[in-house]
N, C-alpha and C. Protein backbone atom coordinates (compact mmCIF):
# COMPACT_ATOMS: atom_id res chain seq x y z
N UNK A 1 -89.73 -141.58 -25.36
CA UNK A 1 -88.79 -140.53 -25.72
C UNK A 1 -87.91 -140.19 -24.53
N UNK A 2 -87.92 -140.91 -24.05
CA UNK A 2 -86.52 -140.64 -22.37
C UNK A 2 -85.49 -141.69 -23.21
N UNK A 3 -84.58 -140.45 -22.85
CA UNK A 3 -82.98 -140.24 -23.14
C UNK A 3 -82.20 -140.13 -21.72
N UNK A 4 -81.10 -141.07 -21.62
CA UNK A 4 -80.40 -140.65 -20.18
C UNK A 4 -79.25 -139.24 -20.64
N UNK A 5 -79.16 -138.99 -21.68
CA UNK A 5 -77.88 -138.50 -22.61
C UNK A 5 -76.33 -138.30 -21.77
N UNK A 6 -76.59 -139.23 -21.17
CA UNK A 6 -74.96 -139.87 -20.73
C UNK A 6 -73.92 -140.26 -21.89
N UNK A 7 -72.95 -138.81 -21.87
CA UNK A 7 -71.87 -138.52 -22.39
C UNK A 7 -72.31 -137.50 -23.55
N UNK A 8 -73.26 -137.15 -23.32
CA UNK A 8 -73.86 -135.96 -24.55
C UNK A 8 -73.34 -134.72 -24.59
N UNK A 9 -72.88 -134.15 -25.68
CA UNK A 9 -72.24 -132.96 -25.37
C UNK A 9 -73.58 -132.14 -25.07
N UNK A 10 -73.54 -130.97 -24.18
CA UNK A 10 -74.58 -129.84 -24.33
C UNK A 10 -74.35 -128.28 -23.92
N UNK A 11 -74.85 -127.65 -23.75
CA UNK A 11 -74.60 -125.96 -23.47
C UNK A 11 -75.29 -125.83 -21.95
N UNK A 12 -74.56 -125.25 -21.33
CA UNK A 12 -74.93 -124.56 -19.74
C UNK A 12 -75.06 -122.92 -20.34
N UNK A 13 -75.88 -122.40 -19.45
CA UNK A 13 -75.73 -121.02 -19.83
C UNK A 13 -76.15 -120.10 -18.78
N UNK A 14 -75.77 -119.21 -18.61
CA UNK A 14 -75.77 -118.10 -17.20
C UNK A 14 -74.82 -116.92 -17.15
N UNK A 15 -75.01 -116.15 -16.03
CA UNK A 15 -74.03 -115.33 -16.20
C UNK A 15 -73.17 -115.32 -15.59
N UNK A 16 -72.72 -116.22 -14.56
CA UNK A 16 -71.75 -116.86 -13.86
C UNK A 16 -70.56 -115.61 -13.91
N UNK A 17 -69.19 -116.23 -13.40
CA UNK A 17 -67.56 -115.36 -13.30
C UNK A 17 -67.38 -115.93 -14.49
N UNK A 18 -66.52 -114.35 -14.76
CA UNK A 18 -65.21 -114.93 -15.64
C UNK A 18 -64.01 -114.91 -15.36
N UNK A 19 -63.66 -115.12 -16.30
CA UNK A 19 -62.10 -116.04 -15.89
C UNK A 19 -61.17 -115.16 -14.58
N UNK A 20 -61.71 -114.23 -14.56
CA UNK A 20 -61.26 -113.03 -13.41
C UNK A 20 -61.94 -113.41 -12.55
N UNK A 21 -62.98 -114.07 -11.98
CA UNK A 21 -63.76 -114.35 -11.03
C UNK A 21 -64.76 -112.85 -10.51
N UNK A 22 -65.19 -112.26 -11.80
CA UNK A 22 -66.06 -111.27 -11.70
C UNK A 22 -67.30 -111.64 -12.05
N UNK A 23 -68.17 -111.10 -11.91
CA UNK A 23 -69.47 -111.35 -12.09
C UNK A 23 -69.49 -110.65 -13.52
N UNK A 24 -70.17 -111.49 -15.03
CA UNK A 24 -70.46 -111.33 -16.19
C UNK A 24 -71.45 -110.29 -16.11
N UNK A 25 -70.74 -109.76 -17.12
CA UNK A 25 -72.19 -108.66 -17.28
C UNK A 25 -72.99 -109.49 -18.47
N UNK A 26 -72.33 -109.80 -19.38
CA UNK A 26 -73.18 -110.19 -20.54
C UNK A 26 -73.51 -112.36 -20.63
N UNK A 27 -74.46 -112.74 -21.04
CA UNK A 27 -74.86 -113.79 -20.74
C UNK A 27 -73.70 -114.63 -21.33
N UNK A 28 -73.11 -115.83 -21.02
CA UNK A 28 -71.99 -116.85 -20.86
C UNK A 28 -73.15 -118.11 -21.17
N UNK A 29 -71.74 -118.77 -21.98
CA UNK A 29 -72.29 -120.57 -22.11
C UNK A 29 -71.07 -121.14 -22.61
N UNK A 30 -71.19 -122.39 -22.06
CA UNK A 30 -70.03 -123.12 -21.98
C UNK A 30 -70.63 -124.73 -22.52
N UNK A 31 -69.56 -125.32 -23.39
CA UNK A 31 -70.36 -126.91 -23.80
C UNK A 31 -69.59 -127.25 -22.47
N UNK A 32 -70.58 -128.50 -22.10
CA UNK A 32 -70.35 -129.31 -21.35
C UNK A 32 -70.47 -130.94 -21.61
N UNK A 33 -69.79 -132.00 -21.12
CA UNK A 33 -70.59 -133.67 -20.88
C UNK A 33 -71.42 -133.92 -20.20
N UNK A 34 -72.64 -134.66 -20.51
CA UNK A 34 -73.53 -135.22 -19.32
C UNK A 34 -72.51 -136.27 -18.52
N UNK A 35 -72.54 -136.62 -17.58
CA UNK A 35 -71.65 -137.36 -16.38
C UNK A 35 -73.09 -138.70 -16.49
N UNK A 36 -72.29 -139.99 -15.92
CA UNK A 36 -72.77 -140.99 -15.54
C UNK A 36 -72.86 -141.04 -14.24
N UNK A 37 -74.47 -141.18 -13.88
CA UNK A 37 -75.34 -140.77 -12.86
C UNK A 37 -74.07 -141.18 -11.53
N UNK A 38 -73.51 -142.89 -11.72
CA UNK A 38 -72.43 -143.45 -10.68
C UNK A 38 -71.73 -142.47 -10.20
N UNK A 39 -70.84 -142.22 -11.82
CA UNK A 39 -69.49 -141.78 -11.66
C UNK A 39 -70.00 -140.34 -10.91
N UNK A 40 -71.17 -139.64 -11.38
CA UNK A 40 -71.47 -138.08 -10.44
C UNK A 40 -71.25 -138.16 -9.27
N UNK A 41 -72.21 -139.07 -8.33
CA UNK A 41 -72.15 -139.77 -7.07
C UNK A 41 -70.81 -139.57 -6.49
N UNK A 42 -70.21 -140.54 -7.50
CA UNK A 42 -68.73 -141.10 -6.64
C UNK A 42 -67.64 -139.83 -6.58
N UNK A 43 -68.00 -138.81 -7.64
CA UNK A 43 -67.10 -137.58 -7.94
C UNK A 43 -67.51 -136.95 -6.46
N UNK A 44 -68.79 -136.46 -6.04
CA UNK A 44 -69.41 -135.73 -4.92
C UNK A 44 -68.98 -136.72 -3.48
N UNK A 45 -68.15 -138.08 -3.49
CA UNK A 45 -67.75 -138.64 -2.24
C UNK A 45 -66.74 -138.41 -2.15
N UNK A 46 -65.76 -138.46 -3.67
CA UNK A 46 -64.29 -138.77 -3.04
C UNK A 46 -63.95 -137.09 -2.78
N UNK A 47 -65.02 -136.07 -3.12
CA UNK A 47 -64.26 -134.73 -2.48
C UNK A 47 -65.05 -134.51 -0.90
N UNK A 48 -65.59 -135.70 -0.42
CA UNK A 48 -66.35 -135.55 1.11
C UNK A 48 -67.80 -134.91 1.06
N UNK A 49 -68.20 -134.50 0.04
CA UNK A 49 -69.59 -133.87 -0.57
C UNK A 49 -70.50 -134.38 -0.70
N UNK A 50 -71.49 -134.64 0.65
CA UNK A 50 -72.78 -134.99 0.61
C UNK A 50 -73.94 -134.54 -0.44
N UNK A 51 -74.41 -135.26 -1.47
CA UNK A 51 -75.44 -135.02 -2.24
C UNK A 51 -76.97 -136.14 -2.11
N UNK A 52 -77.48 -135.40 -2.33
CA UNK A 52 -79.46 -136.29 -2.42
C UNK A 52 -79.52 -136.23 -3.84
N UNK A 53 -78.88 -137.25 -4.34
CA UNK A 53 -79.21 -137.23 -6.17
C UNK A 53 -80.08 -137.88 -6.31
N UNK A 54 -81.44 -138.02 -7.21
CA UNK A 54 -82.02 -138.84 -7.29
C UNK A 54 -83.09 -138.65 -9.23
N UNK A 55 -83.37 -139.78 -9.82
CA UNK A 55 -83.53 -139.61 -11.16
C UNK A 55 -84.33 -139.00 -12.01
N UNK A 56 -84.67 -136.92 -11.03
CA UNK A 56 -85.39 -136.37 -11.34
C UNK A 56 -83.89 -135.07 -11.83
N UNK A 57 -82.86 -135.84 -11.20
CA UNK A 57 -81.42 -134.78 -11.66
C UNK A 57 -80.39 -135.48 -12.87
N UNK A 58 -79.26 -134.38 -13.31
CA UNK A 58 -78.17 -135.13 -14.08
C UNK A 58 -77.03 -134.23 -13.70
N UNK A 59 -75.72 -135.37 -14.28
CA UNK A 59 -74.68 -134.50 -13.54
C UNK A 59 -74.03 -134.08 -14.99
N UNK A 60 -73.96 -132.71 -15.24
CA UNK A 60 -73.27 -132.17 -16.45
C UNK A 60 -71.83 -131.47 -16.05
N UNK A 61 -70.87 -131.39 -16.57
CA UNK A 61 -69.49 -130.21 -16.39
C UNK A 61 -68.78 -131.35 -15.76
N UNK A 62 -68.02 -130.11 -14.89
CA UNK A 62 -66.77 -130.86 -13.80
C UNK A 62 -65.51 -130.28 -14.60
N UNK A 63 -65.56 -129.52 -15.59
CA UNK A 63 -64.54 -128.90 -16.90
C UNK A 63 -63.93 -127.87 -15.28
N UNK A 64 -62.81 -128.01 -15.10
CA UNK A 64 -62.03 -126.98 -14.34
C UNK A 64 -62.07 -125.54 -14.72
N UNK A 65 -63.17 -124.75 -14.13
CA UNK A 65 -62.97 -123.48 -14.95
C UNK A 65 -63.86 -123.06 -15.78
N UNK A 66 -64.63 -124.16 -16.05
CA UNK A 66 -65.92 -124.19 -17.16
C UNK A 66 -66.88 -124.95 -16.91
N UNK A 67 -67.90 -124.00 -15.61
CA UNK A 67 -68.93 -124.33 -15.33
C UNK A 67 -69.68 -124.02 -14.98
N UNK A 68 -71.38 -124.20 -14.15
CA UNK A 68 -72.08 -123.20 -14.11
C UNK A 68 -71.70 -122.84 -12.63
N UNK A 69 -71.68 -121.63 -12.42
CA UNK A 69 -71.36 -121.13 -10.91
C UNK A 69 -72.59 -120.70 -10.01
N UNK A 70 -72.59 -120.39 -8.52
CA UNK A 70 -73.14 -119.66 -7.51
C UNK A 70 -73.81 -118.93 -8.71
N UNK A 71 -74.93 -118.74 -8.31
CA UNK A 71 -76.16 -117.59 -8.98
C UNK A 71 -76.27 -117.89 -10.08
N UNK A 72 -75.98 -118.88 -10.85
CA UNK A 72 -76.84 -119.44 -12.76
C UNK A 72 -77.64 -120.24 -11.67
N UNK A 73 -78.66 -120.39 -10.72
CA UNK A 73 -79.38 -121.68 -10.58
C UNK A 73 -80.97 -121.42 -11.24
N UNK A 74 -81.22 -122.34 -11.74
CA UNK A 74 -82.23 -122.14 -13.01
C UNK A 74 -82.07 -121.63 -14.41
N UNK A 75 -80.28 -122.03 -15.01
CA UNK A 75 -80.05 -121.27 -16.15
C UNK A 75 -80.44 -122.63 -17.00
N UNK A 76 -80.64 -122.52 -18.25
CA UNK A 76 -80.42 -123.44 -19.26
C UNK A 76 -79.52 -124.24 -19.38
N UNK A 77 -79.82 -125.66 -19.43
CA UNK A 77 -78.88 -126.88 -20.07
C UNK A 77 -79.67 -127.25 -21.47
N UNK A 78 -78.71 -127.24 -22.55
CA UNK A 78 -79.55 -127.73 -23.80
C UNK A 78 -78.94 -128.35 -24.45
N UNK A 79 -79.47 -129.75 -25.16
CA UNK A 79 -78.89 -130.59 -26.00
C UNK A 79 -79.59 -130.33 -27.51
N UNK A 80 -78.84 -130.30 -28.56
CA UNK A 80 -78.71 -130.78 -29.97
C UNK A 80 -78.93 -131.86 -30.50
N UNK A 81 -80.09 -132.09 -30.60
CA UNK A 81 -80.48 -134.06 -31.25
C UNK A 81 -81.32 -134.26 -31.77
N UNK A 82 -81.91 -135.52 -31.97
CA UNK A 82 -83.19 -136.04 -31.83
C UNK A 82 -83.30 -137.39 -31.53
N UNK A 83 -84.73 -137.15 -31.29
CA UNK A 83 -84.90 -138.38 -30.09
C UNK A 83 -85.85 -139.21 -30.94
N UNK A 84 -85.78 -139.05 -32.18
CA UNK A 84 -86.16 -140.15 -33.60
C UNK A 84 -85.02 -139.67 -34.90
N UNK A 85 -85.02 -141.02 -35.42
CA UNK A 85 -84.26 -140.75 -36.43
C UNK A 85 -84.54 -140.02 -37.66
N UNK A 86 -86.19 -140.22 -37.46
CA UNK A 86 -87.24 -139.53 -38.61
C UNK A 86 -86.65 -138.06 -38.26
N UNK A 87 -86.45 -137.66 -37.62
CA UNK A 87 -86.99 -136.14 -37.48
C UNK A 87 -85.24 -135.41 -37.35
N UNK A 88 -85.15 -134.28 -37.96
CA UNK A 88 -83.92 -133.28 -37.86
C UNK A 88 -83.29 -133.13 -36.14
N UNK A 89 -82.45 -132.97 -36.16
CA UNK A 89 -81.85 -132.44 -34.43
C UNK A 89 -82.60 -131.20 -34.59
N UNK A 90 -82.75 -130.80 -33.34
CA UNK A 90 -83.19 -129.77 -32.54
C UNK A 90 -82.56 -129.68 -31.81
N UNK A 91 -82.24 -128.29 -30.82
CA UNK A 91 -82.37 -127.44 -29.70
C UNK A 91 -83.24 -128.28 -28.67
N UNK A 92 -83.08 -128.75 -27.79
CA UNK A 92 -83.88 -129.15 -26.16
C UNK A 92 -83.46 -128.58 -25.71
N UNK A 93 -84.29 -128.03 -24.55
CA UNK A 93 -84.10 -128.06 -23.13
C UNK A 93 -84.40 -129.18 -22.34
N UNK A 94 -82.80 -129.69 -21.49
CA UNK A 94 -83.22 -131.08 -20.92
C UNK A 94 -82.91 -130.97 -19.52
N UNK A 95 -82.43 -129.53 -19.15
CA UNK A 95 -82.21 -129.23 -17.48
C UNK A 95 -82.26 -128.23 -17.17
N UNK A 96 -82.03 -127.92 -15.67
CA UNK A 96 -82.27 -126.54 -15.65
C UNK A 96 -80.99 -126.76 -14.25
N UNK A 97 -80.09 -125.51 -14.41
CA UNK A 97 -79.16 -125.71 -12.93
C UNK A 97 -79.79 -125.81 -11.87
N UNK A 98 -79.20 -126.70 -11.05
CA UNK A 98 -79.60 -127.10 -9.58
C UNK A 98 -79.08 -126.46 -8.47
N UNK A 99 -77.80 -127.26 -8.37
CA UNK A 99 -76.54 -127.07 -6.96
C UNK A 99 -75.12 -127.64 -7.75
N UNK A 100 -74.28 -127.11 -7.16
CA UNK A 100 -73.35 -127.66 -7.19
C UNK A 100 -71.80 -126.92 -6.70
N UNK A 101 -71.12 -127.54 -6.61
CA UNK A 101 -69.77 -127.08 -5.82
C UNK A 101 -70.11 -125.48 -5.43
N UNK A 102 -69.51 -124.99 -4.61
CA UNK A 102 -68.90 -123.48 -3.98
C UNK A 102 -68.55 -122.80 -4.91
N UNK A 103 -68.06 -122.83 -6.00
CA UNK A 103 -67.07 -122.28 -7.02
C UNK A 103 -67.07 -123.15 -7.92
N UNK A 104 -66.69 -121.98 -9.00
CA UNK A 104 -66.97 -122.87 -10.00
C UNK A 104 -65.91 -123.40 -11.46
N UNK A 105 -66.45 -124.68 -11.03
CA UNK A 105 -65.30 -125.84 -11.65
C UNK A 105 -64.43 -126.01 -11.39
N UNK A 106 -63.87 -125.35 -10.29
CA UNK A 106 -62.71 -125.98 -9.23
C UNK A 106 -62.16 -127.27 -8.19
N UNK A 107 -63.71 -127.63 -8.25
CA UNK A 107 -63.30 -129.24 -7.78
C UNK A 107 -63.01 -130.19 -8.67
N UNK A 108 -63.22 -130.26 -10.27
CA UNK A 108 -63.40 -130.90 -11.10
C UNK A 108 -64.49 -132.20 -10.31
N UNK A 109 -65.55 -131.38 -10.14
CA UNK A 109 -66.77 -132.63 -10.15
C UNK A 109 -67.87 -132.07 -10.79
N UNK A 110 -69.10 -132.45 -11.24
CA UNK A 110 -70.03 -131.42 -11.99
C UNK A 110 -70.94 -130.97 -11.58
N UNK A 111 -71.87 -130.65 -12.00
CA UNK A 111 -73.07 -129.79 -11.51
C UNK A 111 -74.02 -130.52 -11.42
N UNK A 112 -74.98 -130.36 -10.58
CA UNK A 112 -76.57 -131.05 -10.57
C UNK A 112 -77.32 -130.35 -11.22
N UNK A 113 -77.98 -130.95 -12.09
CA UNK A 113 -79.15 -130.44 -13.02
C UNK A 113 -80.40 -131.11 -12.88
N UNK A 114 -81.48 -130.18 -12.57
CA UNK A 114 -82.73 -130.56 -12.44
C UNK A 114 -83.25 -131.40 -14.23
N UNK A 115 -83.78 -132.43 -14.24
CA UNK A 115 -84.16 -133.37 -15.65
C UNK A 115 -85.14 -132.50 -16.24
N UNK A 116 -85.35 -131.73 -17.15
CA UNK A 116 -87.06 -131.26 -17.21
C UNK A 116 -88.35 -132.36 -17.13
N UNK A 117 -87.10 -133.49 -18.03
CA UNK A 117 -88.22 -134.42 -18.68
C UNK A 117 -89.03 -134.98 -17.45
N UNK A 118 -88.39 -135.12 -16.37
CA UNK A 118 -88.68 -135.91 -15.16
C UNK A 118 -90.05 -135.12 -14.37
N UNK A 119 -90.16 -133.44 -14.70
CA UNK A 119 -91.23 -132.69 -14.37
C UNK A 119 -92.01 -132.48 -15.41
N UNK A 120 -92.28 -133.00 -16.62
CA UNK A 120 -93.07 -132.49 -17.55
C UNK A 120 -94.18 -133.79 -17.72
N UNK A 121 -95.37 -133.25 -17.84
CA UNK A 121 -96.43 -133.92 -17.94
C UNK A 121 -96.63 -134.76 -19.45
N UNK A 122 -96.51 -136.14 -19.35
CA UNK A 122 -96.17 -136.25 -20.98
C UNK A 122 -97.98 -137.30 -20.81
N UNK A 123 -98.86 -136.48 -21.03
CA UNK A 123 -100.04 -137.39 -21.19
C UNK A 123 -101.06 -136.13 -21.71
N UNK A 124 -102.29 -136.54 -22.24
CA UNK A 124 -103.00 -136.40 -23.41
C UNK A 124 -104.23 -135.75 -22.38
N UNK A 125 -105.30 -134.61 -22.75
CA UNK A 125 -106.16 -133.74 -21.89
C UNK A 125 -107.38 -134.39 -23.37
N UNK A 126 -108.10 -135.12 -23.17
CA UNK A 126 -109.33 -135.65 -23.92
C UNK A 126 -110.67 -134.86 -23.37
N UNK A 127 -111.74 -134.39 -24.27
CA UNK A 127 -112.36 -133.45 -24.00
C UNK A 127 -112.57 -132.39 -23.32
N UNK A 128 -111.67 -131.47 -23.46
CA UNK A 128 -111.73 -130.25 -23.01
C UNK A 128 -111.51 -129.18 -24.22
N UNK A 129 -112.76 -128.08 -23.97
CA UNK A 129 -112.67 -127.45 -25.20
C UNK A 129 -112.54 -125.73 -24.01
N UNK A 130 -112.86 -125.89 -23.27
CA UNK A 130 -112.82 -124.42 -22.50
C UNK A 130 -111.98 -124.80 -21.32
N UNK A 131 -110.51 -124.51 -21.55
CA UNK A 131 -109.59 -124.66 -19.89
C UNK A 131 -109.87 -123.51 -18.93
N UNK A 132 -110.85 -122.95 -18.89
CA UNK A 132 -111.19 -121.86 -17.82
C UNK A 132 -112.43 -122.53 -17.18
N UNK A 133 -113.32 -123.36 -17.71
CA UNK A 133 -113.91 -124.25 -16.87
C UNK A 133 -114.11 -125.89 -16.93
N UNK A 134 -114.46 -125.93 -16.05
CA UNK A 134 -114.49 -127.49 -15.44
C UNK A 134 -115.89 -127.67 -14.84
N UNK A 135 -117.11 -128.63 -15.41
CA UNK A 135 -117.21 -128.93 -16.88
C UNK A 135 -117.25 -128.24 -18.11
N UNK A 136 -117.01 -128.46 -18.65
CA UNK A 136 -117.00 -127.33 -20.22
C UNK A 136 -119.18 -127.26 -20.13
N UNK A 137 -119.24 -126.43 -20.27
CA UNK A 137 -121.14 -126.38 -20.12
C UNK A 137 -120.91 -125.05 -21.17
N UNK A 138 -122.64 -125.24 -21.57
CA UNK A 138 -123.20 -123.89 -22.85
C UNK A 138 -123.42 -122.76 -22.15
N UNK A 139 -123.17 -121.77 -22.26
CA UNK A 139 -123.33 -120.15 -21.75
C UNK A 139 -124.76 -120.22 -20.83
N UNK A 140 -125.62 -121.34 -21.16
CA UNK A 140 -126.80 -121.33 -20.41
C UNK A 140 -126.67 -121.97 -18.93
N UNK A 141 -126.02 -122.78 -19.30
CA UNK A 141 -125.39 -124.24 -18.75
C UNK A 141 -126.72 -125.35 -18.43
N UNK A 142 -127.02 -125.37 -19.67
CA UNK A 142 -127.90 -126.05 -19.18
C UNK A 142 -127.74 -127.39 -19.88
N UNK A 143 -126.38 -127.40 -20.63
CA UNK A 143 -125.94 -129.02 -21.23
C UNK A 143 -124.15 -128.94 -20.73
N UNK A 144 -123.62 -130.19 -20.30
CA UNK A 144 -122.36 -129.51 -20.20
C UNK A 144 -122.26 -130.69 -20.56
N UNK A 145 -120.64 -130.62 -20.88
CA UNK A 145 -119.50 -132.24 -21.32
C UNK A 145 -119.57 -133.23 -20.53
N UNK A 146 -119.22 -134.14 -20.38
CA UNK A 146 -118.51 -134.93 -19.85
C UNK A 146 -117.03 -134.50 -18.60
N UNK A 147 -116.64 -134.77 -17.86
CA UNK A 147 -115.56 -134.18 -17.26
C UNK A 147 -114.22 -134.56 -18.50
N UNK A 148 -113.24 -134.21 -18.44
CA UNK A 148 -112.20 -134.05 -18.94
C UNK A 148 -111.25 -135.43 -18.86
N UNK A 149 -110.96 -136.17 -19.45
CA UNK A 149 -109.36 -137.54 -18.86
C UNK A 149 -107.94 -136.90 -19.46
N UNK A 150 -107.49 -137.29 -18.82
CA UNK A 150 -106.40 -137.22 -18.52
C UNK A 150 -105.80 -138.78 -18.31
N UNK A 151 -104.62 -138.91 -19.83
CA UNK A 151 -104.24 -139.92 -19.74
C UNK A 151 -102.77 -139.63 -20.25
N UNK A 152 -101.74 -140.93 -19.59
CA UNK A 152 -100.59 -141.23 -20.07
C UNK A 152 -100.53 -141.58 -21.13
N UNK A 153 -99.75 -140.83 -22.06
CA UNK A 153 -98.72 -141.18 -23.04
C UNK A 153 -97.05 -141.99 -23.12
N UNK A 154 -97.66 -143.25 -23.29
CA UNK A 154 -96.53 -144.07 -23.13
C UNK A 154 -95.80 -144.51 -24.63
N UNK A 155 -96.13 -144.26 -25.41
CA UNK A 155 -95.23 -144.07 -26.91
C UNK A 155 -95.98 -143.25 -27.99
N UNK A 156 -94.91 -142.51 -28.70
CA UNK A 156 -95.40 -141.78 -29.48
C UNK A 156 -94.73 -142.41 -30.98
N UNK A 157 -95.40 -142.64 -32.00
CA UNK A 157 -95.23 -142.82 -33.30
C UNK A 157 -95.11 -142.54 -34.23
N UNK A 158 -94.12 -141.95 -34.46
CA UNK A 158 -93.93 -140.48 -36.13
C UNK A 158 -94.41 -141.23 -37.42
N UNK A 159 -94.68 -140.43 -38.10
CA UNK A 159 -95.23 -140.92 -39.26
C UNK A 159 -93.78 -141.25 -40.07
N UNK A 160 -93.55 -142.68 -40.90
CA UNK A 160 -92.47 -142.77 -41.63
C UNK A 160 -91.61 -142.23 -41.90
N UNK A 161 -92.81 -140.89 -42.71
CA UNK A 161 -91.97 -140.33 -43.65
C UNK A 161 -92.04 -138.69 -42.98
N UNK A 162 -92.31 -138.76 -41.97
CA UNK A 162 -91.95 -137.40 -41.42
C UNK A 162 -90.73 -136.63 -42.04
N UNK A 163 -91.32 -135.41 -42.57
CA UNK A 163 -89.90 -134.19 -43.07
C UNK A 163 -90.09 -133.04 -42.08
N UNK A 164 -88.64 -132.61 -41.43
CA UNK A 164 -88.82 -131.66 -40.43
C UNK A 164 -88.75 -130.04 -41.06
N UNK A 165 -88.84 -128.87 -40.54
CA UNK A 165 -88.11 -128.18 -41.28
C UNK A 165 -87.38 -127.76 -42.08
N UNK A 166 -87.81 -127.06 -43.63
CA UNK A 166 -89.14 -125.95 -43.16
C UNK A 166 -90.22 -126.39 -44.02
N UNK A 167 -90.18 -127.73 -44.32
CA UNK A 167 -90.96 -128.39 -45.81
C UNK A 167 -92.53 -129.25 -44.24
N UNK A 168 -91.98 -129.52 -43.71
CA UNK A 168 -93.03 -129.79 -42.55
C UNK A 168 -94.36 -130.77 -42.81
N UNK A 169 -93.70 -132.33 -43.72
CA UNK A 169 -94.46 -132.60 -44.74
C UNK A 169 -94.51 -134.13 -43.71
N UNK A 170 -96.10 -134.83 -43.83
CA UNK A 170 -96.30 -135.73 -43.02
C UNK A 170 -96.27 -135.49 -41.03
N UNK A 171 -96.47 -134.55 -41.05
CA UNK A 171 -96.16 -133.77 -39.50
C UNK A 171 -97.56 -134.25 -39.06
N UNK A 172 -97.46 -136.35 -38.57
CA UNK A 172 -98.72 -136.67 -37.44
C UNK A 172 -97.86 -137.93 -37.10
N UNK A 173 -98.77 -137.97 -35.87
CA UNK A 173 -98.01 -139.33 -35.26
C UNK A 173 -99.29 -139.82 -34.42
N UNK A 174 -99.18 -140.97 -33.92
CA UNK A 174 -99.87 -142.03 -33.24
C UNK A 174 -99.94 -141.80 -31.62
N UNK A 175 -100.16 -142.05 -30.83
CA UNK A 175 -100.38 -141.87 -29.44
C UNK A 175 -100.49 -143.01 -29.00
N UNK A 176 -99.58 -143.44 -28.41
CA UNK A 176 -100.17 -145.10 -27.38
C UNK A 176 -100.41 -144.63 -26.32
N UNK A 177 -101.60 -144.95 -25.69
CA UNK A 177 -102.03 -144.87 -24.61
C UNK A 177 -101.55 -145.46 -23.01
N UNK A 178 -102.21 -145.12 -22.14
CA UNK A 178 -101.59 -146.06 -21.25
C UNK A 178 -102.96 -146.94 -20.85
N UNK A 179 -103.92 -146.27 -21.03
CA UNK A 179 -105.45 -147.05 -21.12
C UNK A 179 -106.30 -146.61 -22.14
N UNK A 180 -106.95 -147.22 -22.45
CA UNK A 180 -108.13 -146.29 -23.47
C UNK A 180 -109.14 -145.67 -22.58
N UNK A 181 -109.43 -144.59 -23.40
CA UNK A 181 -110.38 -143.14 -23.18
C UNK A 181 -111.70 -143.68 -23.13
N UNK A 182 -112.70 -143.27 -21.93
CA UNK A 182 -113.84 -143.76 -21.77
C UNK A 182 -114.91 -142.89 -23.21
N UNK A 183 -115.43 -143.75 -23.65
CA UNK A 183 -116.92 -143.37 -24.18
C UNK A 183 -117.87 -142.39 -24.31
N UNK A 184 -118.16 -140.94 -24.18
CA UNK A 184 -119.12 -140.68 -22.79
C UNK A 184 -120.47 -140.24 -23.43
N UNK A 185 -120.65 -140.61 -24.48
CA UNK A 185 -121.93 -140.42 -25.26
C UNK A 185 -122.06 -138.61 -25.67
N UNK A 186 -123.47 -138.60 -25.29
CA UNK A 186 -124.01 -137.10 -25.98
C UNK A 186 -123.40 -136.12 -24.43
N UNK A 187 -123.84 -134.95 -24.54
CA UNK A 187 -123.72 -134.23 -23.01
C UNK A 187 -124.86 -134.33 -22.34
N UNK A 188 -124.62 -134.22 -21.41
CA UNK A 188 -125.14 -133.82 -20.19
C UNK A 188 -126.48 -133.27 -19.93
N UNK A 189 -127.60 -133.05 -19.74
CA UNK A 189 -128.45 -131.96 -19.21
C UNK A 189 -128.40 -131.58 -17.60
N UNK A 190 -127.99 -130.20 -17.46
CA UNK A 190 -127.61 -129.70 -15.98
C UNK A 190 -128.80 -129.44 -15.80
């Protein structure tokens, strides 16, 4: 489910200036393009603008005038889609503001956006029934689990006939692993 969404329209949002170069009182959003990772790069050289981009960011805006400014850093970037054909578009969150220019949208180059996808844990927590401890054990403790795996999820598989909202009909899918899940018999005696 990684999407580069290079050329995707999406929403920035913050409370950035307006067009007066005042500080918003009320929350602002602006559509923006995702930028091609190059062309971001090459936008941040030819204005002499040293950047550390690397493929945990994306470059959205560069709209003159319409972008996220000084103080939105950590506002919402969200795209409209889906990332199967089975399933309705949705609302994502696919960034979060980073850095970018002094002012805003005056260089016509765009913004750095942190990827979420690039920080989000996309793998599977196999026997764990109590996340407050580690091993899961009986109030006595005198039998406990197995320790917990933790594995990668490297494809996910919708069911055919998945219907999204609000009928929510066939809502399972498959899990490919990145290894299979050990065995671990009965529990424990502590």
């Amino acid at each position: 489910m990684t999407r580069t969404h290079d050329k995707d329209d999406t929403i920035v949002a913050g409370w950035g200036l307006t067009e007066d170069g005042v500080p918003s009182r009320d929350l602002l959003a602006v559509n923006q393009k995702v930028f091609n990772a190059d062309r971001c790069k090459l936008a941040y050289a030819d204005n002499g603008i040293s950047i550390d981009y690397n493929s945990g960011q994306m470059c959205v805006g560069g709209n003159v005038g319409k972008d996220s400014c000084n103080g939105d850093s950590g506002g919402p970037l969200t795209w409209m889609g889906s990332f199967d054909s089975a399933i309705s578009a949705r609302t994502y969150l696919i960034g979060l503001v980073s850095l970018g220019p002094a002012s805003c949208g005056v260089y016509e180059i765009p913004g750095v956006y942190s990827r979420t996808s690039y920080f989000l844990r996309s793998s599977v927590r196999l026997g764990e029934h109590d996340a407050n401890s580690d091993p899961d054990c009986s109030p006595d403790h005198r039998q406990c689990a197995p320790p917990v795996q933790d594995i990668r999820v490297v494809k996910v598989i919708s069911h055919e006939h998945f219907s999204g909202e609000p009928n929510m009909r066939n809502d399972i899918a498959l899990l490919r692993l990145e290894r299979p899940p050990r065995l671990n018999g009965a529990p424990k005696v502590c």
